[in-house]
Protein backbone atom coordinates (compact mmCIF):
# COMPACT_ATOMS: atom_id res chain seq x y z
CA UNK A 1 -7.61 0.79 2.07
CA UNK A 2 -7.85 3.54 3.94
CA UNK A 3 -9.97 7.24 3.00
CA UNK A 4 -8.51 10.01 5.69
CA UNK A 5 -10.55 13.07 5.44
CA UNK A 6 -8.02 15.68 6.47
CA UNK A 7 -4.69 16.45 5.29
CA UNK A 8 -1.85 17.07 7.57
CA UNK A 9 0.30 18.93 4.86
CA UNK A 10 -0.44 22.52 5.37
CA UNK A 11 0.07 23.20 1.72
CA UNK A 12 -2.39 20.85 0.46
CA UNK A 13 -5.44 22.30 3.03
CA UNK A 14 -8.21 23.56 1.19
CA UNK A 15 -8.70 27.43 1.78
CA UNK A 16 -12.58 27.04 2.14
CA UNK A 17 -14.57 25.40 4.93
CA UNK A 18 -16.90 23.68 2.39
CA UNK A 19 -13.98 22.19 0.45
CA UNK A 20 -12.20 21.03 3.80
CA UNK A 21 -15.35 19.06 4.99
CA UNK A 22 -15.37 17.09 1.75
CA UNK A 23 -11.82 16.67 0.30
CA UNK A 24 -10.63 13.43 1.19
CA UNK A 25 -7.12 11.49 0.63
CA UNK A 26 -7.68 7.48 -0.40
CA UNK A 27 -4.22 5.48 0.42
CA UNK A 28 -3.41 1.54 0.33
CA UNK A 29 -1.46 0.20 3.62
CA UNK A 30 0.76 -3.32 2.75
CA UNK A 31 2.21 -4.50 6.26
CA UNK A 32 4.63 -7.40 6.27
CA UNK A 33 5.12 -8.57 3.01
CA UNK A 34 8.05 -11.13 3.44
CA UNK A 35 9.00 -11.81 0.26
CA UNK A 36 11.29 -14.33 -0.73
CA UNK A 37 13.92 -15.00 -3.90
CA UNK A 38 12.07 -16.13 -6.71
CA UNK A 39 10.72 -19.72 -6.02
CA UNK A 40 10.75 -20.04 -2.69
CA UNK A 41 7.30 -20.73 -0.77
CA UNK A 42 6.74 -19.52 2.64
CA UNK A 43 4.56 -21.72 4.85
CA UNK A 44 3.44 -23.57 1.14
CA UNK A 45 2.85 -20.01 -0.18
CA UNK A 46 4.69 -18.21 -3.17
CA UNK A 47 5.23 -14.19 -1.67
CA UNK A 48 5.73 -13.29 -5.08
CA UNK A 49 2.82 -14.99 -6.71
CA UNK A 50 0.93 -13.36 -3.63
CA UNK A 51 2.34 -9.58 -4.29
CA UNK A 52 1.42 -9.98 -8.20
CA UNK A 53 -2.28 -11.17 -6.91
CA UNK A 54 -2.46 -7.65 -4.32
CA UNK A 55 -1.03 -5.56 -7.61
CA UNK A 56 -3.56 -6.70 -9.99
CA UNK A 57 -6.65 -6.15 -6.93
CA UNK A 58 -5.43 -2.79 -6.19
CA UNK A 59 -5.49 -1.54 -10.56
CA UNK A 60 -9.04 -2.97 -10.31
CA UNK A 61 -10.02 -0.85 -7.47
CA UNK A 62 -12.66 1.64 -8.19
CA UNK A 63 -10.37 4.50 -6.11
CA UNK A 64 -7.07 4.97 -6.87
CA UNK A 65 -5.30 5.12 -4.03
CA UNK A 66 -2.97 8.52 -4.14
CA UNK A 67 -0.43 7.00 -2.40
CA UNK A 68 0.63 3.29 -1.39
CA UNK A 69 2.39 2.82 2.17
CA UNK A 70 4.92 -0.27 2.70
CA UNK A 71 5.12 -1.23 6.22
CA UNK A 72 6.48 -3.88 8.79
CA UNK A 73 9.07 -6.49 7.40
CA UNK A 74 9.62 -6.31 3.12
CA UNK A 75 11.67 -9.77 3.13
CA UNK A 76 11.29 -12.69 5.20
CA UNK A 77 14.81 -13.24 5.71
CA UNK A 78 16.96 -9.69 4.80
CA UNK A 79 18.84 -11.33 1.87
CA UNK A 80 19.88 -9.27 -1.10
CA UNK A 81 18.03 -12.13 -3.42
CA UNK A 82 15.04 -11.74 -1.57
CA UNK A 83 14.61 -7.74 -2.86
């Protein structure tokens, strides 16, 4: 998880110097997820069993995250079933 403590959006920049030193934006990064159709282990590892796991760790956090960014490859192989 990542806590970035400035915000690049020039609407959302707090008009006061005090509030600018301590607003702060919490976000989740998931890189390279590979998932797979329903069933199908990866390296003796269910993706989707995996994702659920992540999901239910991230509503336990004690910070939300305001935002979640999905990065580097979704599916392991590109197939429709695998989405």
């Amino acid at each position: 998880m990542w806590a970035v403590t400035s915000v690049s959006c020039p609407a959302a920049l707090p008009t006061r110097t005090e509030d600018l030193l301590t607003t702060s934006i919490t976000f989740l990064q998931l890189s390279d997820l590979h998932l797979a159709p329903p069933g199908t282990l990866l390296a003796g590892v269910d993706p989707m069993r995996q994702m659920r796991s992540v999901l239910a760790r991230i509503e336990r956090l004690e910070v939300a995250p305001a935002f979640i960014v999905v990065s580097g490859d979704l599916t392991d192989n590109g197939s429709a079933e695998s989405y």
